[in-house]
C-alpha atoms as a PDB file:
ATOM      1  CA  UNK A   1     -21.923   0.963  11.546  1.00  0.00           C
ATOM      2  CA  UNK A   2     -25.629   1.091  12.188  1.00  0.00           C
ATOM      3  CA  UNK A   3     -25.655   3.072  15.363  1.00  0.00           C
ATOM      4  CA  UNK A   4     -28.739   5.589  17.172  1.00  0.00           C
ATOM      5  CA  UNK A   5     -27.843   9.032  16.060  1.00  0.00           C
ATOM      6  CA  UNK A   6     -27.588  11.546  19.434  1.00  0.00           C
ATOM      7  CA  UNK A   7     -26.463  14.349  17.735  1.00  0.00           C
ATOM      8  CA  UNK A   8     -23.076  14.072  19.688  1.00  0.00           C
ATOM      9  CA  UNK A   9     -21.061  14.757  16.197  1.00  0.00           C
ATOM     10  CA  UNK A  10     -17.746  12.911  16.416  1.00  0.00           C
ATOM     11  CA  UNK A  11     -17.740  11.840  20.211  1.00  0.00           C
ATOM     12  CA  UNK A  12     -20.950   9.671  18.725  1.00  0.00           C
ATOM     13  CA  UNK A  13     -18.801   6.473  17.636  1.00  0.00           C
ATOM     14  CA  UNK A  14     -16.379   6.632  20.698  1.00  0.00           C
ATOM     15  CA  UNK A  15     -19.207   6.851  23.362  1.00  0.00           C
ATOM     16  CA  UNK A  16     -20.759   3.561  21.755  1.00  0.00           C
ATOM     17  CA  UNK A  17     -17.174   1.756  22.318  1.00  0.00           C
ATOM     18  CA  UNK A  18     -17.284   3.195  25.591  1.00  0.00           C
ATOM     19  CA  UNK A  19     -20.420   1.454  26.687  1.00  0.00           C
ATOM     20  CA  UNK A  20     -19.200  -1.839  24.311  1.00  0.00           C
ATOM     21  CA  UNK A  21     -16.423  -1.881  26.795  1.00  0.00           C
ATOM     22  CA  UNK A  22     -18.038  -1.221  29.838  1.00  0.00           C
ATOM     23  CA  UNK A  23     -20.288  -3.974  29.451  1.00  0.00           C
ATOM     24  CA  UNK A  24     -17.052  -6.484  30.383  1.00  0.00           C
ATOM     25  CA  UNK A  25     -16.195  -4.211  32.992  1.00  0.00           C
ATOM     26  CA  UNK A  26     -19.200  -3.716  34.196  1.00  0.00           C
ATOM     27  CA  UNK A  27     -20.080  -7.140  35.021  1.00  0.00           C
ATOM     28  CA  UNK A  28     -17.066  -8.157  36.604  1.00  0.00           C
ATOM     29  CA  UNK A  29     -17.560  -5.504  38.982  1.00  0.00           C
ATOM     30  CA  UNK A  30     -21.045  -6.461  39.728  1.00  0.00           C
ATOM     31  CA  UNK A  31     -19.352  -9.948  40.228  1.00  0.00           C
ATOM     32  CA  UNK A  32     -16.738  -8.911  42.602  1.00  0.00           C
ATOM     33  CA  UNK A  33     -17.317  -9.327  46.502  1.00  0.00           C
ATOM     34  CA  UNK A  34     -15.969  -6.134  47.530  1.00  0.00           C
ATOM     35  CA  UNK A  35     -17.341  -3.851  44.049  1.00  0.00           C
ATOM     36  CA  UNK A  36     -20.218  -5.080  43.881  1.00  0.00           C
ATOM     37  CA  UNK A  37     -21.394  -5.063  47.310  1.00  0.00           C
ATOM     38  CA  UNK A  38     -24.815  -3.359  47.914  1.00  0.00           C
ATOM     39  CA  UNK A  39     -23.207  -0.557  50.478  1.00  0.00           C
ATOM     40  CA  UNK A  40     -21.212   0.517  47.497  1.00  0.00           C
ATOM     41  CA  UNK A  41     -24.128   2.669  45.228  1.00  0.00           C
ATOM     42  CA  UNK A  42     -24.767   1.120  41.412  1.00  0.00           C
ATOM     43  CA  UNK A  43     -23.405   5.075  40.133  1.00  0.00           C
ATOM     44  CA  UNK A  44     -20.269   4.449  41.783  1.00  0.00           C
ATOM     45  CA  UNK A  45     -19.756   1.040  39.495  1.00  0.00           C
ATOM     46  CA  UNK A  46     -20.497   2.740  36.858  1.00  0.00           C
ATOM     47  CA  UNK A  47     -18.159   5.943  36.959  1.00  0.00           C
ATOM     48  CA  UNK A  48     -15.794   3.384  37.840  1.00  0.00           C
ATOM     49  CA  UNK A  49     -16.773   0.855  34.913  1.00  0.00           C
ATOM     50  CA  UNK A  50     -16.626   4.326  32.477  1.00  0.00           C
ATOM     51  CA  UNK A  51     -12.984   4.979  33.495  1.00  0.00           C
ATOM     52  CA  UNK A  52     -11.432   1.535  33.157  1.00  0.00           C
ATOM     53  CA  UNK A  53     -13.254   1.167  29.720  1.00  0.00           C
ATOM     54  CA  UNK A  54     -11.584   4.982  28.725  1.00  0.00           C
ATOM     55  CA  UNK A  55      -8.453   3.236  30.233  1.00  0.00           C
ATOM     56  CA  UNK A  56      -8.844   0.135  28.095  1.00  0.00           C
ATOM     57  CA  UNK A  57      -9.782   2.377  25.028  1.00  0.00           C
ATOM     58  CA  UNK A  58      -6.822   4.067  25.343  1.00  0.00           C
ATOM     59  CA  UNK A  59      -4.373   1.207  25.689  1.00  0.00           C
ATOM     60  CA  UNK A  60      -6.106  -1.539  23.735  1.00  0.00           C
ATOM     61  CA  UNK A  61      -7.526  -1.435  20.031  1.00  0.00           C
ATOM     62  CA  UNK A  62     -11.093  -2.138  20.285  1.00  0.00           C
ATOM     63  CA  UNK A  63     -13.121  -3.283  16.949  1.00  0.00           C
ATOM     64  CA  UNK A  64     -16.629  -2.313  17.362  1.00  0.00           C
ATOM     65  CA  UNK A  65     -19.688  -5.119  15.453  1.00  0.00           C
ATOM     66  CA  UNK A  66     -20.388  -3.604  12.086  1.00  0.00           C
ATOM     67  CA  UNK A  67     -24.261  -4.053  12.969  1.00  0.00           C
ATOM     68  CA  UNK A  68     -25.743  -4.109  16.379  1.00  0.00           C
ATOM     69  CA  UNK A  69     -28.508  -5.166  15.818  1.00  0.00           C
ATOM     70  CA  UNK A  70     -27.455  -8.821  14.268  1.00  0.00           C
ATOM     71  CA  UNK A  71     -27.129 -12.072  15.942  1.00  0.00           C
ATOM     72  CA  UNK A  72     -23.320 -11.930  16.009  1.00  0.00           C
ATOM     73  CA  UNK A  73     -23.195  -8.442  18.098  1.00  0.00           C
ATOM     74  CA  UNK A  74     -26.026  -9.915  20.651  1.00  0.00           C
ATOM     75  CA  UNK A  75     -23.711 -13.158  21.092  1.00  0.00           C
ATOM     76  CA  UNK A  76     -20.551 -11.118  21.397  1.00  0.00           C
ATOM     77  CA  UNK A  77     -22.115  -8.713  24.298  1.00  0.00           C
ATOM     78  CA  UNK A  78     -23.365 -12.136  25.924  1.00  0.00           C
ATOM     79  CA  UNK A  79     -19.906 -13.589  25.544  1.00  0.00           C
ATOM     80  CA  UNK A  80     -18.167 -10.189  27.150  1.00  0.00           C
ATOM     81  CA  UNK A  81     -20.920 -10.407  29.886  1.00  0.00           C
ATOM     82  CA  UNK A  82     -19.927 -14.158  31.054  1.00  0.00           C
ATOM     83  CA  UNK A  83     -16.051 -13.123  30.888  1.00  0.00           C
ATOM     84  CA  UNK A  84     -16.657 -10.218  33.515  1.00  0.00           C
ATOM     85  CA  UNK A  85     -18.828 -12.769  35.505  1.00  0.00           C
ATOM     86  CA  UNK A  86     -16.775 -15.237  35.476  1.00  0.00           C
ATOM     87  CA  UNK A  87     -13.817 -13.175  36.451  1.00  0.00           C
ATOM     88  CA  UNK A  88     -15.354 -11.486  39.761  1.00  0.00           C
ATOM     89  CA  UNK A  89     -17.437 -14.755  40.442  1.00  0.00           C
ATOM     90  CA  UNK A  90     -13.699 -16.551  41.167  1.00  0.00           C
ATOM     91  CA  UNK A  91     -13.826 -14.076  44.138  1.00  0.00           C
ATOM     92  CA  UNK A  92     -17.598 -14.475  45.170  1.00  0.00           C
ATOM     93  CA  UNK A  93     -16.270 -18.000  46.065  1.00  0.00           C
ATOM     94  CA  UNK A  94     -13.163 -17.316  47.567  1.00  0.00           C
ATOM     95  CA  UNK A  95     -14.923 -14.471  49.826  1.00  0.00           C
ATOM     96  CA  UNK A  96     -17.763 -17.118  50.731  1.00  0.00           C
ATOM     97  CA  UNK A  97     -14.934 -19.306  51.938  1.00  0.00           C
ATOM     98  CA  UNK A  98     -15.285 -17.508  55.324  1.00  0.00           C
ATOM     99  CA  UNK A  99     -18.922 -18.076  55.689  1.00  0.00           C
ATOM    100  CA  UNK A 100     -18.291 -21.371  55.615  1.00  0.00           C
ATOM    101  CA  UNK A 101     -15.816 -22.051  58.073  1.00  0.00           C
ATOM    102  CA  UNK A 102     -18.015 -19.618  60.279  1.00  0.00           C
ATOM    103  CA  UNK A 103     -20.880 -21.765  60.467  1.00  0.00           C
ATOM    104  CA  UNK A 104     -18.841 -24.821  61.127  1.00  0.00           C
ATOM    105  CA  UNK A 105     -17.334 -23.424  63.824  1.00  0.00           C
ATOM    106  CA  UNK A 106     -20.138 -21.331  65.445  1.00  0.00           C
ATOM    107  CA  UNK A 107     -21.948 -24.486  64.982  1.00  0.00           C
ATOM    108  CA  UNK A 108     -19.533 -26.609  67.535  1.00  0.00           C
ATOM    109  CA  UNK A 109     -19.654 -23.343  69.680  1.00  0.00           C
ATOM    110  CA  UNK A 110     -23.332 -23.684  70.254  1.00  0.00           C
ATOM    111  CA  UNK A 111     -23.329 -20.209  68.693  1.00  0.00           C
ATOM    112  CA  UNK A 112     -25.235 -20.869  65.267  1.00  0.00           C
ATOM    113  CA  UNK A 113     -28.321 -18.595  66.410  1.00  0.00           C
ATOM    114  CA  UNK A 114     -26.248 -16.137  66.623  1.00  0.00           C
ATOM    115  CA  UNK A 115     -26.984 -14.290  62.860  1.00  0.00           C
ATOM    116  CA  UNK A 116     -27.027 -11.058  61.909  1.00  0.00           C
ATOM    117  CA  UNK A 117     -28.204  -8.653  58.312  1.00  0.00           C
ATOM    118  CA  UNK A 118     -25.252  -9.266  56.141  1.00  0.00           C
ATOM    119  CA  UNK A 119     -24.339  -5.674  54.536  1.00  0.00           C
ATOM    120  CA  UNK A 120     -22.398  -6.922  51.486  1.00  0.00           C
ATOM    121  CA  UNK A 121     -25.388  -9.183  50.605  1.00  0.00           C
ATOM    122  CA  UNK A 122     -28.756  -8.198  52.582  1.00  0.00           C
ATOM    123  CA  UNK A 123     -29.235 -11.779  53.701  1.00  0.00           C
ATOM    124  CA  UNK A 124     -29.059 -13.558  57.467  1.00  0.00           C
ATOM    125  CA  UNK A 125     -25.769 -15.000  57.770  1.00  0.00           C
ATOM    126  CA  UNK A 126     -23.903 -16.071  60.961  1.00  0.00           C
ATOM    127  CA  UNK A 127     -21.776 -13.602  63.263  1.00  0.00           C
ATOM    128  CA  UNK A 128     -18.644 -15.615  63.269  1.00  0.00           C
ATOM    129  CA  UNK A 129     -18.427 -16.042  59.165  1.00  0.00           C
ATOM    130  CA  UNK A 130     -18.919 -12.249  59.048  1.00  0.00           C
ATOM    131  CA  UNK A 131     -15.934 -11.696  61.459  1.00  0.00           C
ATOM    132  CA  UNK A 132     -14.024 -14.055  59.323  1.00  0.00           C
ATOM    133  CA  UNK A 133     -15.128 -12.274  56.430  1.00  0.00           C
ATOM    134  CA  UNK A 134     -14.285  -8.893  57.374  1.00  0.00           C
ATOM    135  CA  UNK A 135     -10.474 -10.537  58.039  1.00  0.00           C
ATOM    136  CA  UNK A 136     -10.305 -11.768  54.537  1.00  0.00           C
ATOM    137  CA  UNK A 137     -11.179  -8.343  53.007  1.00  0.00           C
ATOM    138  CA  UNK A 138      -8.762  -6.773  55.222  1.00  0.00           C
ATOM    139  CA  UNK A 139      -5.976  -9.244  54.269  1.00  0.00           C
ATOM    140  CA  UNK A 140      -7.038  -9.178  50.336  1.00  0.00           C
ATOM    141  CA  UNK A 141      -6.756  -5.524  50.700  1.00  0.00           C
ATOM    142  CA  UNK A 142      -3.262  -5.733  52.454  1.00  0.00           C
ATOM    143  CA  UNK A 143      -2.217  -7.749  49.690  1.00  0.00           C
ATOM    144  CA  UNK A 144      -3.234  -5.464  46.818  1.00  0.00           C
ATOM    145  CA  UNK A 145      -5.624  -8.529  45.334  1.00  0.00           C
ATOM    146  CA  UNK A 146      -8.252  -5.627  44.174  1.00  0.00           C
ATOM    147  CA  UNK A 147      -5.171  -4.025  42.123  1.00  0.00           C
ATOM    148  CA  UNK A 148      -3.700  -7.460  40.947  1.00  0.00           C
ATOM    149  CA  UNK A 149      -7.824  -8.215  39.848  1.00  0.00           C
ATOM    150  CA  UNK A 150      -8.136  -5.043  38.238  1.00  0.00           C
ATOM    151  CA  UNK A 151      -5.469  -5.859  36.715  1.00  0.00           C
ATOM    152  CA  UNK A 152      -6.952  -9.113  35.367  1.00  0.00           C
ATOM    153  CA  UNK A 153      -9.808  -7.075  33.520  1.00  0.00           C
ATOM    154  CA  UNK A 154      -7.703  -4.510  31.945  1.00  0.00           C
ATOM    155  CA  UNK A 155      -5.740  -7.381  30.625  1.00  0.00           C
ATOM    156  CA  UNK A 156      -8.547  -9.880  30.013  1.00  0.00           C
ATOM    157  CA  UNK A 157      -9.163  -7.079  26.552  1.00  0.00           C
ATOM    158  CA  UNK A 158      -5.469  -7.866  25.127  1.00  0.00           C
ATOM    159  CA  UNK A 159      -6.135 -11.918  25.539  1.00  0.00           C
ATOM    160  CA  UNK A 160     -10.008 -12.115  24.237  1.00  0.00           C
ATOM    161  CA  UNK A 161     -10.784  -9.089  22.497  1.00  0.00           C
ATOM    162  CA  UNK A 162     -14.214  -8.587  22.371  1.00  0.00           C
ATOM    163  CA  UNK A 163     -15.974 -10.624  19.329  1.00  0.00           C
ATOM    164  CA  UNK A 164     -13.171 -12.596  19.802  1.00  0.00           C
ATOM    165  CA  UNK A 165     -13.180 -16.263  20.622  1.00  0.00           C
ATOM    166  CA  UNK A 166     -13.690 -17.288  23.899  1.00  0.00           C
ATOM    167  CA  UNK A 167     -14.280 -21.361  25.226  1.00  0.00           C
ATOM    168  CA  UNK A 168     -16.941 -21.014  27.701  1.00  0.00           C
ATOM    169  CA  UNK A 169     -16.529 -24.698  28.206  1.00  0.00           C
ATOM    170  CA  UNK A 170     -13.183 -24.258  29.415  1.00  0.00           C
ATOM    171  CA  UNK A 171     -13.773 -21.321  31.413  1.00  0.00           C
ATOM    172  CA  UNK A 172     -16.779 -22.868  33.376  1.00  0.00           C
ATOM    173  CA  UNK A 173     -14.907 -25.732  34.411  1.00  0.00           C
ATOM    174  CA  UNK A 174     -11.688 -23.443  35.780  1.00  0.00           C
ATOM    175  CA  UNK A 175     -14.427 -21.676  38.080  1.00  0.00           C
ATOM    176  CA  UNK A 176     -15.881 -25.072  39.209  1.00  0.00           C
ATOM    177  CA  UNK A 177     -12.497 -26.601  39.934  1.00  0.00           C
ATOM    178  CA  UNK A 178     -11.610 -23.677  42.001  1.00  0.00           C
ATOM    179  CA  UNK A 179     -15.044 -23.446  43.732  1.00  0.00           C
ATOM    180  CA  UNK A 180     -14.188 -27.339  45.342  1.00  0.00           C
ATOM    181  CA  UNK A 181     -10.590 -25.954  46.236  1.00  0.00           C
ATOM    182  CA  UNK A 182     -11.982 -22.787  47.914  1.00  0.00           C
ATOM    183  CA  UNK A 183     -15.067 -25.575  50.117  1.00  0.00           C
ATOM    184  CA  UNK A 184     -11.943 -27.786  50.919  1.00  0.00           C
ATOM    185  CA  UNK A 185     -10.193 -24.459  52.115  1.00  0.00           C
ATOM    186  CA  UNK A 186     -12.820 -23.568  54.246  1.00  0.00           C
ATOM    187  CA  UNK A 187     -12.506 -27.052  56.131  1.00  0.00           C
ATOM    188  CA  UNK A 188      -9.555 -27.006  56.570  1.00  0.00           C
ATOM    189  CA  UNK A 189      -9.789 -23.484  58.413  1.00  0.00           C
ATOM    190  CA  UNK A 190     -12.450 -24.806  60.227  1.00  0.00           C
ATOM    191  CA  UNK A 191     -11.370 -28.076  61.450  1.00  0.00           C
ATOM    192  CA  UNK A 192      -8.624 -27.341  64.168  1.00  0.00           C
ATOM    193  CA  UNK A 193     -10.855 -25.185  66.139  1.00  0.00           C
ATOM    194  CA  UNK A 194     -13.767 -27.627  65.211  1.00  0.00           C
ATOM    195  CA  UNK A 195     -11.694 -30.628  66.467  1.00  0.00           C
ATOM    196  CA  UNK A 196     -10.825 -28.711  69.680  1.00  0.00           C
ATOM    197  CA  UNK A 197     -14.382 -27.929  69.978  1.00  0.00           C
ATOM    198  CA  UNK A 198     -15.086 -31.786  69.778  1.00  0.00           C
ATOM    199  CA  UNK A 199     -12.580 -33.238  72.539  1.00  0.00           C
ATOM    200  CA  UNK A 200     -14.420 -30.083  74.940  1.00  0.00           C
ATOM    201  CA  UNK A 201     -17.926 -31.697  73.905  1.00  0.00           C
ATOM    202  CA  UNK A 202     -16.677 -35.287  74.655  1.00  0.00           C
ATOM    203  CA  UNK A 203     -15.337 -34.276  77.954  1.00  0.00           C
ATOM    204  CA  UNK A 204     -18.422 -32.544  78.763  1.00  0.00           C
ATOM    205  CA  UNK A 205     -20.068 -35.811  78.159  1.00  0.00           C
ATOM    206  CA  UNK A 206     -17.746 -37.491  80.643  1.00  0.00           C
ATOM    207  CA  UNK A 207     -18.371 -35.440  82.898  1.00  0.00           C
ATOM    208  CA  UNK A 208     -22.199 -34.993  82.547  1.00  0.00           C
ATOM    209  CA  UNK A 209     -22.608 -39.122  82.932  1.00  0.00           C
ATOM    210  CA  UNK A 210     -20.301 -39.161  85.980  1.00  0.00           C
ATOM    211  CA  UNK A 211     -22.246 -36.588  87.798  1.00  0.00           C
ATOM    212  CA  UNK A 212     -25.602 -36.333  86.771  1.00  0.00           C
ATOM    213  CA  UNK A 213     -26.767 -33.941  89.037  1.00  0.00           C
ATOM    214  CA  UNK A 214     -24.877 -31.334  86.779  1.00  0.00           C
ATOM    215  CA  UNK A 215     -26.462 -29.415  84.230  1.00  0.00           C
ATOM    216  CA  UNK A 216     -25.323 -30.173  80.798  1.00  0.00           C
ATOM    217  CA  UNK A 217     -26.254 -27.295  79.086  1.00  0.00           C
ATOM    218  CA  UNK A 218     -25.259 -25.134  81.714  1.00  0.00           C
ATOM    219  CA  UNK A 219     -21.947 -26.680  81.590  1.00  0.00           C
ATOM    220  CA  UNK A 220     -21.306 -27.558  78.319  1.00  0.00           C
ATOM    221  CA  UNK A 221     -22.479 -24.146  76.535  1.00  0.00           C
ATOM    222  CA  UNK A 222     -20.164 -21.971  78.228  1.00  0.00           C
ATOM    223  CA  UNK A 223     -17.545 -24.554  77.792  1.00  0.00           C
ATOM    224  CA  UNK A 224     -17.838 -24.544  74.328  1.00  0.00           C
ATOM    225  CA  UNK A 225     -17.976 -21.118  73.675  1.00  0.00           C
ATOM    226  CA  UNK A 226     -14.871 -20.505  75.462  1.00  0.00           C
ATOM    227  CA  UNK A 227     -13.205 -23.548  73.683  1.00  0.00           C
ATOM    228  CA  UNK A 228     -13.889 -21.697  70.689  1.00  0.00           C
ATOM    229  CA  UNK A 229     -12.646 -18.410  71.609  1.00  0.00           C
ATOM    230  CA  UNK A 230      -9.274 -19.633  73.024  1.00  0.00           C
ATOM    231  CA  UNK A 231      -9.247 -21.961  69.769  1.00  0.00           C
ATOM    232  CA  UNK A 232      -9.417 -18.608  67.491  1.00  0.00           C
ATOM    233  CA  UNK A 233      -7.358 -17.162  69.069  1.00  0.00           C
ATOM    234  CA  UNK A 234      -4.437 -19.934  69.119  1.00  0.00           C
ATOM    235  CA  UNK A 235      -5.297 -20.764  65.252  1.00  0.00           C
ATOM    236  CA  UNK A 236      -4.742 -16.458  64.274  1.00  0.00           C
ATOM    237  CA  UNK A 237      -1.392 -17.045  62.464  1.00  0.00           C
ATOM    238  CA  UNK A 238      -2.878 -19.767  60.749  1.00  0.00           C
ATOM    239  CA  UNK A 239      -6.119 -18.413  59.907  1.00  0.00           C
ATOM    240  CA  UNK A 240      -3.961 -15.622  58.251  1.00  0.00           C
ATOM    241  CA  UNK A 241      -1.763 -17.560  56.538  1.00  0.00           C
ATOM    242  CA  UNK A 242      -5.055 -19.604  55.128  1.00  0.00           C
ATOM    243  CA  UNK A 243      -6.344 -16.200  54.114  1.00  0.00           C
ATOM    244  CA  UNK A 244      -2.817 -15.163  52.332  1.00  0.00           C
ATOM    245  CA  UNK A 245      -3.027 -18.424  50.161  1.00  0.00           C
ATOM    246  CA  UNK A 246      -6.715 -18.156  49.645  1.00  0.00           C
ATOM    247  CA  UNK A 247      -6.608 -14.816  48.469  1.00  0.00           C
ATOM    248  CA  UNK A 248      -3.457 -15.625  45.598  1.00  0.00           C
ATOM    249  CA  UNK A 249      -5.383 -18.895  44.855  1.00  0.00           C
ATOM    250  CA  UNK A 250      -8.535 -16.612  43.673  1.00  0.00           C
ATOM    251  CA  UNK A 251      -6.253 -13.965  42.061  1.00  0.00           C
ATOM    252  CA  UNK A 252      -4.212 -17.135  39.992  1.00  0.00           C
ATOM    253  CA  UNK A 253      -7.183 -18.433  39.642  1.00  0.00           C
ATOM    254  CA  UNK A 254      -8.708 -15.401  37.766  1.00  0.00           C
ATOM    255  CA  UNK A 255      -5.887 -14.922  35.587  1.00  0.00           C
ATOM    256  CA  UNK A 256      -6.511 -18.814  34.167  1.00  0.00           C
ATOM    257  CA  UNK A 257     -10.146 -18.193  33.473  1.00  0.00           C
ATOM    258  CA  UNK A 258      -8.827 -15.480  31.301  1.00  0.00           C
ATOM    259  CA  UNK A 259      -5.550 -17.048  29.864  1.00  0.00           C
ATOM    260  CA  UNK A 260      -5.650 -18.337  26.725  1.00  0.00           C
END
């Protein structure tokens, strides 16, 4: 194996399978909506990334390339990159589901100004989908989905061994077909509260035409606001139960990318 000599004697070979592995791991955890968030610092993902890959080496035979520096190695390190992608990139979408039921709603509520600095990504993004945000992270942590994922990776080694075969084709499509389940998701969270929101904006109407000496933005804002409130409230225990499903959708989900 033509490998850069460190002068690390026999731990020389086993830290180069180390970092082989970690490039799987590694990724995914990048990937991942609550890993790879930027409040949680890059050494942290990789002293984690360094102790699943010891786990892995320990549980899991691992065949390092006989040459890193050919063509085969290079397409094998791009191939374990897209398989830890691909893995925490099934829960980038389910986690964005959240966002976008927040911005239809705040939308109906009048309240899509209101945006603040999003820590997990350093963007704007509305107040409302980072409420509903924080409530799927809470329930996916309730739930043990970070274990279950974990999980995933440390398994995704026994079905594709690295150099092993992977269809990319195959995988791709499993993340697309999930990313339209998680959109249609999101409407659906959104659209009780968003049809409440309607009727409250067609009765405002009403009653703006009948009396037009009222103000319709002093009437209909506050109106709408509440309406939206009182509908979150009401919809809770179905929100949660959206959130439950949502979260085992993206952890099935995750296991089929990496199912054979």
């Amino acid at each position: 194996m033509s490998l850069p000599d460190f002068g690390l004697g026999v731990w020389q070979d086993q830290l180069w399978m180390l970092v082989f592995v970690m490039i799987r791991v590694g990724a995914a955890l990048m990937a991942a909506p609550i890993f790879g968030t930027k409040s949680v610092p890059v050494q942290v993902r990789i002293v984690l990334a360094a102790v699943i890959g010891i786990f892995v080496l320990n549980w899991t035979p691992i065949r390092m390339p006989q040459d890193m520096l050919a063509t085969e190695t290079f397409m094998a390190l791009l191939v374990e990159a897209v398989i830890g992608f691909s893995l925490g990139f099934v829960l980038q979408l389910a986690f964005a589901v959240p966002v976008i039921a927040g911005e239809q709603i705040a939308g109906g509520m009048g309240m899509a100004m209101a945006t603040a600095v999003d820590p997990n990504s350093g963007g704007q993004s509305g107040a409302l989908g980072q409420l509903l945000g924080i409530f799927l992270t809470l329930v996916f942590l309730a739930i043990g989905g970070h274990l279950l994922w974990l999980r995933l990776v440390v398994e995704s080694y026994v079905l594709f061994p690295p150099g092993g075969s992977w269809d990319v084709g195959q995988g791709g499509w499993l993340v697309a077909s999930f990313a339209s389940q998680a959109f249609a998701t999101g409407l659906a969270i959104a659209l009780p509260v968003t049809l409440l929101l309607l009727l409250v904006q067609l009765v405002t109407g009403v009653i703006s035409r009948s009396a037009p000496s009222l103000n319709l933005f002093a009437l209909g804002l506050p109106a709408s606001v509440l309406a939206g409130i009182a509908g979150l409230i009401i919809a809770a225990p179905l929100l949660t139960e959206q959130f439950v499903s949502l979260a085992e959708m993206a952890i099935e989900q995750a296991g089929m990318v990496v199912r054979p």
